[in-house]
PDB file of N, CA and C in Angstrom:
ATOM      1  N   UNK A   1       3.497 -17.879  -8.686  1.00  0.00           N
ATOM      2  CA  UNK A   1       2.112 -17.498  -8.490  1.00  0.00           C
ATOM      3  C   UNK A   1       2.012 -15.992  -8.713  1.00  0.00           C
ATOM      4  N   UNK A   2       1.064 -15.480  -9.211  1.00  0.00           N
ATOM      5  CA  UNK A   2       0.671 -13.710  -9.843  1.00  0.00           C
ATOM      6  C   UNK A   2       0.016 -13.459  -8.830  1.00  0.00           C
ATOM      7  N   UNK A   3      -0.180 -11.944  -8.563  1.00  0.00           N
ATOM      8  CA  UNK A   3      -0.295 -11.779  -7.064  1.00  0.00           C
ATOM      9  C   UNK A   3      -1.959 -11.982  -7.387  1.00  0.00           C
ATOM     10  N   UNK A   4      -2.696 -11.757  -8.603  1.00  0.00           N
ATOM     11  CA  UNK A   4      -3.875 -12.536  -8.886  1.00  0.00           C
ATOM     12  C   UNK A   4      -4.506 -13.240  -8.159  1.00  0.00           C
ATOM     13  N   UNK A   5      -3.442 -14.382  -8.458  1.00  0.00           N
ATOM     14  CA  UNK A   5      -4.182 -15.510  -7.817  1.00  0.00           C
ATOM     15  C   UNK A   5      -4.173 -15.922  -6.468  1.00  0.00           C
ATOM     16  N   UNK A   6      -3.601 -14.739  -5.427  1.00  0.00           N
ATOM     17  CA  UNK A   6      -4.227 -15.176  -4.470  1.00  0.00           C
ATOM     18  C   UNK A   6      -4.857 -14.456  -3.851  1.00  0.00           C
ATOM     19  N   UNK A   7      -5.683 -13.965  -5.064  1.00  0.00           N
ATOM     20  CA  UNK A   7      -7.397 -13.322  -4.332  1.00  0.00           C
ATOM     21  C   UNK A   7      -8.701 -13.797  -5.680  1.00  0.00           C
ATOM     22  N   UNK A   8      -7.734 -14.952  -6.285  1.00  0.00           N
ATOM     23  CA  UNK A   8      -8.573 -15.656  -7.324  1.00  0.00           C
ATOM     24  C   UNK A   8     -10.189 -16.018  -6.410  1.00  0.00           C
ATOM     25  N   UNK A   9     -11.206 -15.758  -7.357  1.00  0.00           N
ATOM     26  CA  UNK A   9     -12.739 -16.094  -6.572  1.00  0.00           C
ATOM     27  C   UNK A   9     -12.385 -15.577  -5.244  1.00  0.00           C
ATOM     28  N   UNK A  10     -12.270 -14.358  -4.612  1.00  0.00           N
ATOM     29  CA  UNK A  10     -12.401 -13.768  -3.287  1.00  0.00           C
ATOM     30  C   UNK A  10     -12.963 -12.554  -4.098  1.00  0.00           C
ATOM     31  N   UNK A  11     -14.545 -12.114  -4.031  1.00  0.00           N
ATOM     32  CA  UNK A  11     -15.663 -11.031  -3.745  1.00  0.00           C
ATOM     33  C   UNK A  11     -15.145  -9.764  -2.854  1.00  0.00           C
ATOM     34  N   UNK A  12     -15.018  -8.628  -3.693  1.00  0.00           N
ATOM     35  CA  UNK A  12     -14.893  -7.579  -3.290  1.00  0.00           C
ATOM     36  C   UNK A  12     -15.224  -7.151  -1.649  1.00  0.00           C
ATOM     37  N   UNK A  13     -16.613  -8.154  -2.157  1.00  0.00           N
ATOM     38  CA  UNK A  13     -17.245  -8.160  -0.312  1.00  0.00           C
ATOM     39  C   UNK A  13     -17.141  -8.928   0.339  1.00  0.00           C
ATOM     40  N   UNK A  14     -16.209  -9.882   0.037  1.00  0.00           N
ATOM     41  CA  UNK A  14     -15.745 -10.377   1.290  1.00  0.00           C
ATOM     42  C   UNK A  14     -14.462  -9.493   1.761  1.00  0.00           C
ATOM     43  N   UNK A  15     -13.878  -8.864   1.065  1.00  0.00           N
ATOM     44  CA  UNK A  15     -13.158  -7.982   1.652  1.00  0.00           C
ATOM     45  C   UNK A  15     -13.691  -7.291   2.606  1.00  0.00           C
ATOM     46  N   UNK A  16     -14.563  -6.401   2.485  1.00  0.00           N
ATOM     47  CA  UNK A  16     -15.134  -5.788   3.124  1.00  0.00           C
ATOM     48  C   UNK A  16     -15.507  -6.447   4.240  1.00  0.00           C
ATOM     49  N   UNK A  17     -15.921  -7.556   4.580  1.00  0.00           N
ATOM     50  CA  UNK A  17     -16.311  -8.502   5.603  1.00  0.00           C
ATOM     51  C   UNK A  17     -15.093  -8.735   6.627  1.00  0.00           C
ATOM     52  N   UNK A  18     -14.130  -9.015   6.166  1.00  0.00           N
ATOM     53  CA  UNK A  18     -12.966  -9.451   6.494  1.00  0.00           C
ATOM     54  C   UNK A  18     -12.189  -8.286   6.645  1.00  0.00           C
ATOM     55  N   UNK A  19     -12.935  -6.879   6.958  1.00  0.00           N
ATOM     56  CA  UNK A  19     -12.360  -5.617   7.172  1.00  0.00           C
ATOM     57  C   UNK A  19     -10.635  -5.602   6.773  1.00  0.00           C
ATOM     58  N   UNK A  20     -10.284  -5.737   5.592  1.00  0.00           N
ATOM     59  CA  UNK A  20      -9.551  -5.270   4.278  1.00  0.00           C
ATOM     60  C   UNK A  20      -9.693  -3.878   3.291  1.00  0.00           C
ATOM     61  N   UNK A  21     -10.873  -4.347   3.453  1.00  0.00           N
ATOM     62  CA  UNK A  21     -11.086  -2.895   2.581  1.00  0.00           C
ATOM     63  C   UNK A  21     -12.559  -2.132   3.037  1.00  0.00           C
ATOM     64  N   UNK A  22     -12.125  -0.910   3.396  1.00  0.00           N
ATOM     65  CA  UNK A  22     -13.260  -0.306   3.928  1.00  0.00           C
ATOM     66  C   UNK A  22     -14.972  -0.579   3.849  1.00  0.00           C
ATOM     67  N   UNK A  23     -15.804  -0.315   4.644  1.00  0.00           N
ATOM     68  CA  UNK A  23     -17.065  -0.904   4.386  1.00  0.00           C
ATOM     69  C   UNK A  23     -17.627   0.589   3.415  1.00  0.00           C
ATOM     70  N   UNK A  24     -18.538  -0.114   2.339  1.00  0.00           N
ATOM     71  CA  UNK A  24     -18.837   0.253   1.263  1.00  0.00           C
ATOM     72  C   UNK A  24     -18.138   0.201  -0.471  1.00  0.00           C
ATOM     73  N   UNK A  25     -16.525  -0.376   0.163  1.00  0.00           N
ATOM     74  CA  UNK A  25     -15.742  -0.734  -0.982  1.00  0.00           C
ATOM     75  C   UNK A  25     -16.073  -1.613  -1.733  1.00  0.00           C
ATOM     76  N   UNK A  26     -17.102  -2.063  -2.395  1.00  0.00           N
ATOM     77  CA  UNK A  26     -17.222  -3.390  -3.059  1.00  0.00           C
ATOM     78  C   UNK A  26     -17.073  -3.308  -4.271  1.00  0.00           C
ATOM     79  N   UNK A  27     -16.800  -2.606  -5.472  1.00  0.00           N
ATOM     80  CA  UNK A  27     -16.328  -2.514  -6.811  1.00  0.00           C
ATOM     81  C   UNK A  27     -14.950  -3.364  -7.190  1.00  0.00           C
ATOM     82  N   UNK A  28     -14.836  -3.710  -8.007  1.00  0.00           N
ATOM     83  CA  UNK A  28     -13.848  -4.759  -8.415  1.00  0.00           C
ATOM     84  C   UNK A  28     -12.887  -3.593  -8.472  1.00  0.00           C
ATOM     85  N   UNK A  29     -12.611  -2.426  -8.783  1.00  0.00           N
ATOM     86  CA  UNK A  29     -11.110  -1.771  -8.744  1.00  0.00           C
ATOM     87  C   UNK A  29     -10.988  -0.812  -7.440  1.00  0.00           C
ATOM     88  N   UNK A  30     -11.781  -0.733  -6.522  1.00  0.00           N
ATOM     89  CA  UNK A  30     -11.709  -0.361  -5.257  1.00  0.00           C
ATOM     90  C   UNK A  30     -10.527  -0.906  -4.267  1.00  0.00           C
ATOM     91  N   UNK A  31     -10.016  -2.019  -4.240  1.00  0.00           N
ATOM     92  CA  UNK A  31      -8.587  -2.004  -3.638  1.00  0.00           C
ATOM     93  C   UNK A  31      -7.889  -1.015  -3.688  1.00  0.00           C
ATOM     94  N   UNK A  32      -7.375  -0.837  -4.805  1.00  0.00           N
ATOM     95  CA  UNK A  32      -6.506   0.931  -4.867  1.00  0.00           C
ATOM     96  C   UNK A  32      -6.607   1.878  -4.194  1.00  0.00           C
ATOM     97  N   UNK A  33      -8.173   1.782  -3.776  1.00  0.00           N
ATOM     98  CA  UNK A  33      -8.823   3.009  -3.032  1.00  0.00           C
ATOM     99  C   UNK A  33      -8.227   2.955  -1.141  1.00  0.00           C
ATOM    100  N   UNK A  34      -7.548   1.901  -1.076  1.00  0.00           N
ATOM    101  CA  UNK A  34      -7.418   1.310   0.586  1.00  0.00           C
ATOM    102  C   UNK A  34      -6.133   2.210   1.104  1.00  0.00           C
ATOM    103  N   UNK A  35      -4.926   3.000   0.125  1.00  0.00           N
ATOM    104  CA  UNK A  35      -3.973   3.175   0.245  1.00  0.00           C
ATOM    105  C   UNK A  35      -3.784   4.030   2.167  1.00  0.00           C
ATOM    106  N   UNK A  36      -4.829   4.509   2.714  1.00  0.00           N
ATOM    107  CA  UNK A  36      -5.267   5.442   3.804  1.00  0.00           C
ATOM    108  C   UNK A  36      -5.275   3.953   5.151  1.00  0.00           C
ATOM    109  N   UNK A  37      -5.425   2.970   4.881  1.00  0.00           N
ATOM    110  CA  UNK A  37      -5.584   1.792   5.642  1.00  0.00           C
ATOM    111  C   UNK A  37      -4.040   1.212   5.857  1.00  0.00           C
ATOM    112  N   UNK A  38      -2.962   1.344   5.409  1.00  0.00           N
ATOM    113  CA  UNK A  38      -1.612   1.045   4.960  1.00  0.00           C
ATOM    114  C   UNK A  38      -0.984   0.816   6.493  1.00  0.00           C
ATOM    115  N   UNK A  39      -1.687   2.193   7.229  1.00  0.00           N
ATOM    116  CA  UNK A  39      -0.465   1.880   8.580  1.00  0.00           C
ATOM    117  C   UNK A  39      -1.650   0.932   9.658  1.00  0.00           C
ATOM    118  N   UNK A  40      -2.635   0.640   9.190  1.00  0.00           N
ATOM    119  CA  UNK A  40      -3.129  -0.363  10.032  1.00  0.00           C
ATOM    120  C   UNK A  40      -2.529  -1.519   9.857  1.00  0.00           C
ATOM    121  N   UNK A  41      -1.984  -1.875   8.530  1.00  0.00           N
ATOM    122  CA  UNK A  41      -0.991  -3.149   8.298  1.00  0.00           C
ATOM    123  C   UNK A  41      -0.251  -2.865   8.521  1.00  0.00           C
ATOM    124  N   UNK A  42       0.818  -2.014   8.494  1.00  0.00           N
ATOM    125  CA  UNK A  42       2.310  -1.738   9.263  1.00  0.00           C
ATOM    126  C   UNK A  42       2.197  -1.905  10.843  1.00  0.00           C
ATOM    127  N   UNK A  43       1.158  -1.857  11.347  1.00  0.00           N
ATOM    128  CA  UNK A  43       0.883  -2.247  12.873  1.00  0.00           C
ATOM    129  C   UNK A  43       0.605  -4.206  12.830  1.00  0.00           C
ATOM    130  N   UNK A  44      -0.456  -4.454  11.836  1.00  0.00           N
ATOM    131  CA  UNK A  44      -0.682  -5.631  12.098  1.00  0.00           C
ATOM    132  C   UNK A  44       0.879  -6.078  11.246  1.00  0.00           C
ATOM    133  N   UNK A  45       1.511  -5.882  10.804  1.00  0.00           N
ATOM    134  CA  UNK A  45       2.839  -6.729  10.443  1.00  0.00           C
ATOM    135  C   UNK A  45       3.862  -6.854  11.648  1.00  0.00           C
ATOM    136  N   UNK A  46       4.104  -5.482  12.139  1.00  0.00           N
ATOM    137  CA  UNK A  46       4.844  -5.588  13.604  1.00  0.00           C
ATOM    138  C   UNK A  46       4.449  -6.252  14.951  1.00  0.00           C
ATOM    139  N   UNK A  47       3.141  -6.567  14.609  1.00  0.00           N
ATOM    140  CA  UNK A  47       1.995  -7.578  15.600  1.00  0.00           C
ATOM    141  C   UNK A  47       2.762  -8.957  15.192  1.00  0.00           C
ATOM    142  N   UNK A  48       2.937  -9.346  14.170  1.00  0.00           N
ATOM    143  CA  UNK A  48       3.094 -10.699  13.443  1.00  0.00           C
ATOM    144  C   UNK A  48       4.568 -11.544  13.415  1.00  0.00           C
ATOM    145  N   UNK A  49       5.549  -9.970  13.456  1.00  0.00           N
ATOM    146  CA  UNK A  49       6.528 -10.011  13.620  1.00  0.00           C
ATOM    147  C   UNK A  49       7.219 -10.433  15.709  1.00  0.00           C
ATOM    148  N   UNK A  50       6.343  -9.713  16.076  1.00  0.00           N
ATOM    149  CA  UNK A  50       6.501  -9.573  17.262  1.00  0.00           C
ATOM    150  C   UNK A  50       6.087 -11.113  18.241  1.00  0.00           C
ATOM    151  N   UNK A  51       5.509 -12.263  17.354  1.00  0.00           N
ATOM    152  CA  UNK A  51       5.074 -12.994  18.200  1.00  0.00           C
ATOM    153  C   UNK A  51       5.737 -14.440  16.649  1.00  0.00           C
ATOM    154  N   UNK A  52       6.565 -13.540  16.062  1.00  0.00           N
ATOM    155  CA  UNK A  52       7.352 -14.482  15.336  1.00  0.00           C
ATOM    156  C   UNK A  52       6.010 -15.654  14.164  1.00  0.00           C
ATOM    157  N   UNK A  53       5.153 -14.647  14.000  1.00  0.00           N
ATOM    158  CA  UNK A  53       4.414 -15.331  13.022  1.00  0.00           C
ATOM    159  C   UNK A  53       4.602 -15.187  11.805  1.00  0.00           C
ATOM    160  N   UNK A  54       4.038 -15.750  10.162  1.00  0.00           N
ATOM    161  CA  UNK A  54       5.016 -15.398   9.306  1.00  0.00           C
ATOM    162  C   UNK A  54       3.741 -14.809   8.391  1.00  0.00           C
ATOM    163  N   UNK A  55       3.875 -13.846   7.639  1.00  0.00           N
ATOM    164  CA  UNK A  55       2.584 -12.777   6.750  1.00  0.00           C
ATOM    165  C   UNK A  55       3.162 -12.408   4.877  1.00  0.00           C
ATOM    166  N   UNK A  56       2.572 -13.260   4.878  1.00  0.00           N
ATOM    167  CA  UNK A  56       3.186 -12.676   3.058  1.00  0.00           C
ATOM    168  C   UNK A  56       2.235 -11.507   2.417  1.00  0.00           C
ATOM    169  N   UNK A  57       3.214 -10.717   2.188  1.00  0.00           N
ATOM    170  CA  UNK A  57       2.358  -9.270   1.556  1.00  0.00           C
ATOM    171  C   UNK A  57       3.048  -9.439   0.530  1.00  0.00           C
ATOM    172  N   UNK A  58       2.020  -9.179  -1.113  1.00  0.00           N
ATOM    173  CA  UNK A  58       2.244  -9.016  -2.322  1.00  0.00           C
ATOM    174  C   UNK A  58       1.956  -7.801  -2.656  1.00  0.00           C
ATOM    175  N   UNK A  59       2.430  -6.762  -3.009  1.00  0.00           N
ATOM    176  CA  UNK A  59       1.916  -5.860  -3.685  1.00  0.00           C
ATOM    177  C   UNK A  59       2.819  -5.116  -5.148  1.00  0.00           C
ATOM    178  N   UNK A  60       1.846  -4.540  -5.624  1.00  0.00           N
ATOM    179  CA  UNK A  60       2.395  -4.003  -7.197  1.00  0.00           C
ATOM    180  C   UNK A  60       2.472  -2.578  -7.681  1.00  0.00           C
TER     181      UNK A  60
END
């Protein structure tokens, strides 16, 4: 699977909804722009880790 497709048909704004990517990010190449959000996932991974849940991160 390409890391594509698993944000195949997922709307910029639902990112934004799903507080992923900052509110006002809705442009299709605005992900890139999130790099400042990074240690909020290094917290939610050690959250995930910590209660033995399992989190697949793709990145490129």
């Amino acid at each position: 699977m390409s890391p594509g497709a698993l944000v195949d048909g997922v709307d910029p704004a639902e990112l934004v909804a799903a507080v992923a990517l900052p509110a006002g990010w809705t442009e299709e190449d605005a992900p890139h722009l999130a790099s400042g959000h990074y240690r909020a996932l290094a917290d939610f991974l050690r959250t995930a880790a910590r209660y033995r849940q399992a989190v697949l991160v793709w990145t490129e």
